[in-house]
Protein backbone atom coordinates (compact mmCIF):
# COMPACT_ATOMS: atom_id res chain seq x y z
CA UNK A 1 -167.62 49.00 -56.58
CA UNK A 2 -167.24 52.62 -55.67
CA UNK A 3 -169.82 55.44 -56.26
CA UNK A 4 -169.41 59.07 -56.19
CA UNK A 5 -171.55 61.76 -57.33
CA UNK A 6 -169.88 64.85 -59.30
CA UNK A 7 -171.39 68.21 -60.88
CA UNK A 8 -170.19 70.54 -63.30
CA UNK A 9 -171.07 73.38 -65.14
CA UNK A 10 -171.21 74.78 -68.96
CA UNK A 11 -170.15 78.57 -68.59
CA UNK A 12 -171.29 80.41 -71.39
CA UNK A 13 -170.10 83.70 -71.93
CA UNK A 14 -172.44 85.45 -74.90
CA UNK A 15 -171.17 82.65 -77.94
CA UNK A 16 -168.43 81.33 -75.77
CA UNK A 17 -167.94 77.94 -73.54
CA UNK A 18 -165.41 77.70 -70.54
CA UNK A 19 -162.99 74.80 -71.05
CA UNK A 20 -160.17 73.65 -68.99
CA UNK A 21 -157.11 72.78 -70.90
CA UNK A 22 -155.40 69.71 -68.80
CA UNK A 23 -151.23 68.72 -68.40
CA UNK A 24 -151.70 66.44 -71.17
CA UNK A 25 -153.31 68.28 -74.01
CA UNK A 26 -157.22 67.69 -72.97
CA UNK A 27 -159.86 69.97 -73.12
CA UNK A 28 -162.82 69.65 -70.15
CA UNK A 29 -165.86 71.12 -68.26
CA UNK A 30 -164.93 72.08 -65.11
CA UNK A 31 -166.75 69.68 -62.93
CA UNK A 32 -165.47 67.93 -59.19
CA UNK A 33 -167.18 65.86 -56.40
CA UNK A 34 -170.11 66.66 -54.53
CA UNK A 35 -168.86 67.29 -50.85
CA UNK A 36 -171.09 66.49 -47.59
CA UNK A 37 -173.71 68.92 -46.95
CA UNK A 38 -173.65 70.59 -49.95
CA UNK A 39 -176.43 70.54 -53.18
CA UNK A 40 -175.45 69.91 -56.64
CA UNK A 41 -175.85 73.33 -57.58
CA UNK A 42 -173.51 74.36 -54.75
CA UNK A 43 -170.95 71.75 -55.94
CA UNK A 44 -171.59 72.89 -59.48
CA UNK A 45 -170.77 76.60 -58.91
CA UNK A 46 -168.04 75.63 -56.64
CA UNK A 47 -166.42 73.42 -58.93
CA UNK A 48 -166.44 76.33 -61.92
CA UNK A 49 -164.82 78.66 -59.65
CA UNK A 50 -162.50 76.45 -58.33
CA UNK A 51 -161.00 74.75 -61.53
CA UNK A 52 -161.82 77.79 -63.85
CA UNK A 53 -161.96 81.04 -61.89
CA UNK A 54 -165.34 81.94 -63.33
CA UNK A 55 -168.33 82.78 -60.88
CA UNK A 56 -171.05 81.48 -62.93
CA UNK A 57 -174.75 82.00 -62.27
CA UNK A 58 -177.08 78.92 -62.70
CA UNK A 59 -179.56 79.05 -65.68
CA UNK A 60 -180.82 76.03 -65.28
CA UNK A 61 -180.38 72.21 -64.63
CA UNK A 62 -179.10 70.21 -68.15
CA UNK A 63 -178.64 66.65 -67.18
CA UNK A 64 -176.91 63.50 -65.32
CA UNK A 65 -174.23 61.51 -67.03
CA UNK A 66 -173.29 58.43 -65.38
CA UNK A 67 -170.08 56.36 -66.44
CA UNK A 68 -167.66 53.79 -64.97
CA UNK A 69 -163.86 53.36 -64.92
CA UNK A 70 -160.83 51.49 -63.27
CA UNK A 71 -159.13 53.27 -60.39
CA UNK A 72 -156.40 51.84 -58.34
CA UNK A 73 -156.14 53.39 -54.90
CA UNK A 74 -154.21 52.24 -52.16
CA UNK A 75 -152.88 49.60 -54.27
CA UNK A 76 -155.99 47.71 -55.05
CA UNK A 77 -158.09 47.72 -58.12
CA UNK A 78 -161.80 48.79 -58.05
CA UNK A 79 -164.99 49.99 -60.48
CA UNK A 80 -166.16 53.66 -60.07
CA UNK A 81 -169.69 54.74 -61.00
CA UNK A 82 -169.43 57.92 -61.20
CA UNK A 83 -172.83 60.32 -61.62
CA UNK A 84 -172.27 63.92 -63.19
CA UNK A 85 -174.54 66.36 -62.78
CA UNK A 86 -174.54 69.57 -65.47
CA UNK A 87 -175.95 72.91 -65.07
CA UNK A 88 -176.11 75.14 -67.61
CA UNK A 89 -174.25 78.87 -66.69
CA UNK A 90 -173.61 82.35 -67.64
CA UNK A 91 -171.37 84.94 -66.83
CA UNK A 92 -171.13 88.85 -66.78
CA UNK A 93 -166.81 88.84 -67.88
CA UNK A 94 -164.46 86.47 -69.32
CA UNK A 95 -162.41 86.64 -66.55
CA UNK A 96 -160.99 83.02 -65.60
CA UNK A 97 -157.54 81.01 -63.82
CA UNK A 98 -156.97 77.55 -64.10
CA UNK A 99 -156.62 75.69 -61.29
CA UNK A 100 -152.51 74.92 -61.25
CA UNK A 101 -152.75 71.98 -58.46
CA UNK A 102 -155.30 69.76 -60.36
CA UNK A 103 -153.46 69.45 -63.81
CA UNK A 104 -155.34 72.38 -65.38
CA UNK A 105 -152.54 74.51 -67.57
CA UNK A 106 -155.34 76.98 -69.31
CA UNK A 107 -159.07 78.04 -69.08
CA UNK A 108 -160.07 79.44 -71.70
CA UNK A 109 -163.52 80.98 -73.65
CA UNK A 110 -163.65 79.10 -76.61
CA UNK A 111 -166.65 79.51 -79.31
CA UNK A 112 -169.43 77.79 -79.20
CA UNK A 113 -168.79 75.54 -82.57
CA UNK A 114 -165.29 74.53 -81.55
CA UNK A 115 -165.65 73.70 -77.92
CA UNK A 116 -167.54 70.72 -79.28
CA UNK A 117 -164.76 69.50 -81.55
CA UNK A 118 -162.22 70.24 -79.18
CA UNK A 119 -164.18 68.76 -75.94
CA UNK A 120 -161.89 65.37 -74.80
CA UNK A 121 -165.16 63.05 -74.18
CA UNK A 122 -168.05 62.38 -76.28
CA UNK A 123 -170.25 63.10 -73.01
CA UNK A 124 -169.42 66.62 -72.43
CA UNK A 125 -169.73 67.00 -76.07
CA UNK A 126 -173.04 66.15 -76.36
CA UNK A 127 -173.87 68.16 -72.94
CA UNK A 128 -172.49 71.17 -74.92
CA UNK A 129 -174.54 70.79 -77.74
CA UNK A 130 -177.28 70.68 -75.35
CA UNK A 131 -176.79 73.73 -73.74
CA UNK A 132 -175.86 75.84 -77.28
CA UNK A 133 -179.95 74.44 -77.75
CA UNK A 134 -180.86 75.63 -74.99
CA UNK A 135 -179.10 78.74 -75.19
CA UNK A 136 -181.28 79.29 -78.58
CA UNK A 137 -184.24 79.15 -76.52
CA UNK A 138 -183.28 80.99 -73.60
């Protein structure tokens, strides 16, 4: 059993959220491995301007998500752990670029209401929701 450690943001952009529209159809948080040396947050705001464009400001921590999957690599089979941590973001423009060379075709601000239907996994659904509550407060 592997374990890696990811983080990722949720860019909001007044009653907008940043997704990342994959090869196959998918829409995504931007959110990518932790690298040595460097803090969540770093990774986080890294990660959002790497697969989006977008150079996001941290609001505030939202939560870890931890789930498991199959990977083969180098021809043998083995479990993944994988820990995400979210961050809550904002912007000052809607500029943004998908990143070409890791499947992304489109990145896109997309309201509030429909980024959660449209949102592949039931995980980063449920971390949107949590930031639109949190943007209520804010």
């Amino acid at each position: 059993m592997r374990r890696e450690q990811s983080a990722g943001g949720v860019v909001v952009f007044h009653n907008s959220i940043l997704l990342l529209k994959k090869f196959n159809g998918d829409w995504v948080l931007p959110k990518g491995r932790i690298e040595p040396g460097e803090s969540m947050e770093e990774a986080a705001l890294r990660e959002v301007f790497e697969e989006g464009g977008a150079r996001g400001t941290i609001i505030k921590y939202l939560r870890s998500i931890e789930y498991s999957f199959n990977s083969t690599r180098f021809n043998r089979k083995q479990k993944v752990v994988k820990k995400v941590h979210w961050f809550l973001m904002d912007v000052t423009n809607m500029r943004s670029k998908p990143q070409k060379e890791e499947g992304f075709v489109e990145a896109k601000y997309i309201s509030m209401a429909r980024a959660v239907e449209i949102a592949k996994h039931d995980d980063e659904r449920d971390v949107i929701r949590m930031a639109i509550e949190e943007m209520r407060v804010v």
